[in-house]
Protein backbone atom coordinates (compact mmCIF):
# COMPACT_ATOMS: atom_id res chain seq x y z
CA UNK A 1 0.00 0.00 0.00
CA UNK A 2 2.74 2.57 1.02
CA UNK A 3 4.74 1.18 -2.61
CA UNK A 4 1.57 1.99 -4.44
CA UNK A 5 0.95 5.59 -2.52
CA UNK A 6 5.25 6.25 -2.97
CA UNK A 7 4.42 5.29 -6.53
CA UNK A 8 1.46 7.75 -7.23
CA UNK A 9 3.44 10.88 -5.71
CA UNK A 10 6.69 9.96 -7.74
CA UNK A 11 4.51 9.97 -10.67
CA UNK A 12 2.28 13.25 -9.62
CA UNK A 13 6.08 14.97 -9.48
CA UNK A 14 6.57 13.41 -12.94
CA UNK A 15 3.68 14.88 -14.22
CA UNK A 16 4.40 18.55 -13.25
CA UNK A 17 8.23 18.54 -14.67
CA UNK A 18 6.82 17.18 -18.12
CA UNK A 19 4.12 19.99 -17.77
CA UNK A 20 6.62 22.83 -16.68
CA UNK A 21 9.18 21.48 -19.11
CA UNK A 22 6.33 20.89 -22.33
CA UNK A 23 5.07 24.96 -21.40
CA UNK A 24 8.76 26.06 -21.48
CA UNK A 25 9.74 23.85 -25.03
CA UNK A 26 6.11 25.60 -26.29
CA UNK A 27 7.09 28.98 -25.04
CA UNK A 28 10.28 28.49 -27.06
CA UNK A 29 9.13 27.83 -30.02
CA UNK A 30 6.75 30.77 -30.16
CA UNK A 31 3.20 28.73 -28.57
CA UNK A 32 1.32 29.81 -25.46
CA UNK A 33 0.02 26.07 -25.05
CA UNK A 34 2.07 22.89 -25.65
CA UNK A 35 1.26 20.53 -27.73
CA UNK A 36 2.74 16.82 -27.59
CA UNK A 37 5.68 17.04 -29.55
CA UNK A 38 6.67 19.49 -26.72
CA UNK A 39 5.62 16.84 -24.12
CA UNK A 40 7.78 14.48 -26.61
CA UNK A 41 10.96 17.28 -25.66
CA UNK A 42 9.81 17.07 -22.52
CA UNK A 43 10.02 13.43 -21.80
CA UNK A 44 13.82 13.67 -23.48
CA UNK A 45 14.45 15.57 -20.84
CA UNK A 46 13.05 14.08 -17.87
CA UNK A 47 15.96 12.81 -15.66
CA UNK A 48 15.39 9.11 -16.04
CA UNK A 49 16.59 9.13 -19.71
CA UNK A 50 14.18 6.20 -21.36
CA UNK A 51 13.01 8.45 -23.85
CA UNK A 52 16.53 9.79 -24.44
CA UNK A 53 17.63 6.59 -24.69
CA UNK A 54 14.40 4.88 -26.40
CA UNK A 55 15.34 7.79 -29.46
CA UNK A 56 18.73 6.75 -29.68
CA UNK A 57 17.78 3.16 -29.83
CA UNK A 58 16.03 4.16 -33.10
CA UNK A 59 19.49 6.18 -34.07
CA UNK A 60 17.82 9.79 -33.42
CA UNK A 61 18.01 12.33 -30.31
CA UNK A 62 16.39 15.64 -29.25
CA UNK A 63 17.83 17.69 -31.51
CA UNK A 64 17.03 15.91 -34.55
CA UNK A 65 13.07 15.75 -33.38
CA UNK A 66 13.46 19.65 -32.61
CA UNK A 67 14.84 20.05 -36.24
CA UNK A 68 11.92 17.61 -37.53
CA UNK A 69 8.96 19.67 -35.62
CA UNK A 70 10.40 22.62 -37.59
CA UNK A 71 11.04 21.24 -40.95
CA UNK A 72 7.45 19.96 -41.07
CA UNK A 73 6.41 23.20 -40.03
CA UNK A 74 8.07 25.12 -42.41
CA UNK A 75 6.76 22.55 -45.29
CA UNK A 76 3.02 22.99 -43.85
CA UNK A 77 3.57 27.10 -44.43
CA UNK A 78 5.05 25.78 -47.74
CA UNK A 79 1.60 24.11 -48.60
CA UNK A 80 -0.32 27.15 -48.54
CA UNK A 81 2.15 29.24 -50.43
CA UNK A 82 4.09 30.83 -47.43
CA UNK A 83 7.96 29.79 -47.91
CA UNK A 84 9.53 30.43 -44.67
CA UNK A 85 12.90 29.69 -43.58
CA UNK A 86 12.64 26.61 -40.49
CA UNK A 87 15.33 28.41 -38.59
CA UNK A 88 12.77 31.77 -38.69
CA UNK A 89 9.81 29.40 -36.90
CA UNK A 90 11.59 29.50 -33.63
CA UNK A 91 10.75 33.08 -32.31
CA UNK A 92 13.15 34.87 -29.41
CA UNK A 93 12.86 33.13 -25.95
CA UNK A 94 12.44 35.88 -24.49
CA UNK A 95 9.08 37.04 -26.21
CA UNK A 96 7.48 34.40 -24.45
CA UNK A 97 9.53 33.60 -21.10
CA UNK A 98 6.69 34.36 -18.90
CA UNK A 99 4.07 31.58 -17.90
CA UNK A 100 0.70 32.77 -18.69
CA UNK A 101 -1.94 32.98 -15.51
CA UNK A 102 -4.58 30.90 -15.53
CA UNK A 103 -5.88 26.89 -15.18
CA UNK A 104 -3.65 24.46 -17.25
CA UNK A 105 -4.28 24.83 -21.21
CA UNK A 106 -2.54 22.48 -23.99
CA UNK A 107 -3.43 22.33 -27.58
CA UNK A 108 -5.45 19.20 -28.07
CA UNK A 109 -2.63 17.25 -29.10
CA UNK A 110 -1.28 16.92 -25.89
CA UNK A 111 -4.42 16.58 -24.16
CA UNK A 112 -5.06 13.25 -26.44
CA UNK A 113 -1.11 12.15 -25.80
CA UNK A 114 -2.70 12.72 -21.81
CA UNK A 115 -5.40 10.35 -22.70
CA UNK A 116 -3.54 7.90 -24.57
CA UNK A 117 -0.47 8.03 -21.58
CA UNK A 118 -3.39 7.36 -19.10
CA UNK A 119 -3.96 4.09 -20.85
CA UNK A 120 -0.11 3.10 -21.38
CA UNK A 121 0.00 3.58 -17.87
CA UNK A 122 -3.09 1.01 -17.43
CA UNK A 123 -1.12 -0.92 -18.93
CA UNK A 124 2.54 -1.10 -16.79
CA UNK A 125 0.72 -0.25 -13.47
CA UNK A 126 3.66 -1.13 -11.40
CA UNK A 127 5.99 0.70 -13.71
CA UNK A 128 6.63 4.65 -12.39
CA UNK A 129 5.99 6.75 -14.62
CA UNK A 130 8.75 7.80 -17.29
CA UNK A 131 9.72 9.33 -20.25
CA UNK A 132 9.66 5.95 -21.87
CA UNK A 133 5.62 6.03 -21.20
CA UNK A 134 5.21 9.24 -23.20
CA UNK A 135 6.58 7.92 -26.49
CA UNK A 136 4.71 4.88 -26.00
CA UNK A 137 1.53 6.76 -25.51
CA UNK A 138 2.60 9.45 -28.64
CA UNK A 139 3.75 6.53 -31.46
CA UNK A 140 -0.71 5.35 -31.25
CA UNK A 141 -0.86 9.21 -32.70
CA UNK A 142 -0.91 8.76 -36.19
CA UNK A 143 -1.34 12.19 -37.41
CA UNK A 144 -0.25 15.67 -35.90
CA UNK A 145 2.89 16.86 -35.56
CA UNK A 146 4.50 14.56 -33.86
CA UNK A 147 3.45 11.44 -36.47
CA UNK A 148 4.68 13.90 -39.28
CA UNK A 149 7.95 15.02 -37.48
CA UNK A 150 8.82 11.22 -36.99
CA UNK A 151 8.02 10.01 -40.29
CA UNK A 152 10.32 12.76 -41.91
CA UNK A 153 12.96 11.72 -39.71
CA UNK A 154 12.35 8.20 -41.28
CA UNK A 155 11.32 6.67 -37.53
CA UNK A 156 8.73 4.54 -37.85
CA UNK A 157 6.12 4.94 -34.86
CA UNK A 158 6.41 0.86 -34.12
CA UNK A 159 10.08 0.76 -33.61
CA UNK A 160 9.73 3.90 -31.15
CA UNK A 161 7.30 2.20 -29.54
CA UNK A 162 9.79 -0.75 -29.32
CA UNK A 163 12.30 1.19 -27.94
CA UNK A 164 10.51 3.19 -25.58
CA UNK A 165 9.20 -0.77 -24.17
CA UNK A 166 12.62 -2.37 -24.12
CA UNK A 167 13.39 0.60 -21.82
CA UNK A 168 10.74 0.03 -19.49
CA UNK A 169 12.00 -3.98 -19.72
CA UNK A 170 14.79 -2.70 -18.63
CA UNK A 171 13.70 -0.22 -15.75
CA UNK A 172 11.40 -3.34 -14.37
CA UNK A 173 14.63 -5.76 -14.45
CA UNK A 174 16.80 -3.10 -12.29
């Protein structure tokens, strides 16, 4: 009982750093509400390094995703007949350093990556929760950014998914 209670509050602390960190990747890149692909930076971040090392199992890393999410970008503006310059997509930090007040707000990607994690985690329940968990949740996207950021990087959203569960595997055998 005390495991399962430890558990829950590990994950609840989870939670908020892939929130703060998702807000602060959005903020970056010129968004007042995340969407997953900044929950995706996120989870690269978070200190237990599955999803770091789940995207290097499938020979890619942060920066290359960060790259992706603008390249597609740029080629969505390209679409509609505005050419933009990928490196001009990422606006100055500074212009939106400051969270913005009010109840918790993500672009519906992210709150269907929430959904979807909620069920990855029905699925490991004795597994705390990890960076790891995120991609699993985000490769059952199939379109958004995230789907279109890893198919230009040529991942394919089953061998993430592989990678991201060989690193829990691994987590549950230490």
């Amino acid at each position: 009982m005390f495991q399962r209670i430890s558990q829950k509050f590990r994950d609840m602390a989870t939670i908020k750093a892939l929130c703060e960190q998702a807000e602060a990747h959005a903020r970056r890149s010129g968004h007042a509400e995340p969407g997953a692909e900044h929950f995706v930076l996120a989870a690269i971040d978070l200190p237990d390094g599955s999803a770091r090392r789940a995207f290097a199992q499938v020979g890619a890393d942060s920066v290359d995703f960060a790259n992706a999410i603008l390249r597609q970008q740029a080629e969505a503006l390209q679409a509609v007949g505005i050419h933009a310059d990928p490196g001009l997509l990422a606006p100055d930090e500074a212009a939106h350093s400051q969270p913005i007040p009010r109840l918790y707000a993500s672009q519906p990607s992210a709150r269907r990556l929430f959904e979807l994690l909620t069920g990855v985690q029905q699925q490991h329940p004795r597994d705390p929760l990890s960076g790891a968990h995120v991609l699993l949740a985000v490769t059952q996207m199939q379109q958004g950014v995230v789907a279109r950021s890893l198919r230009a990087m040529g991942i394919e959203a089953d061998a993430l998914a592989a990678a991201a569960a060989a690193q829990l595997r691994a987590a549950a055998e230490t």
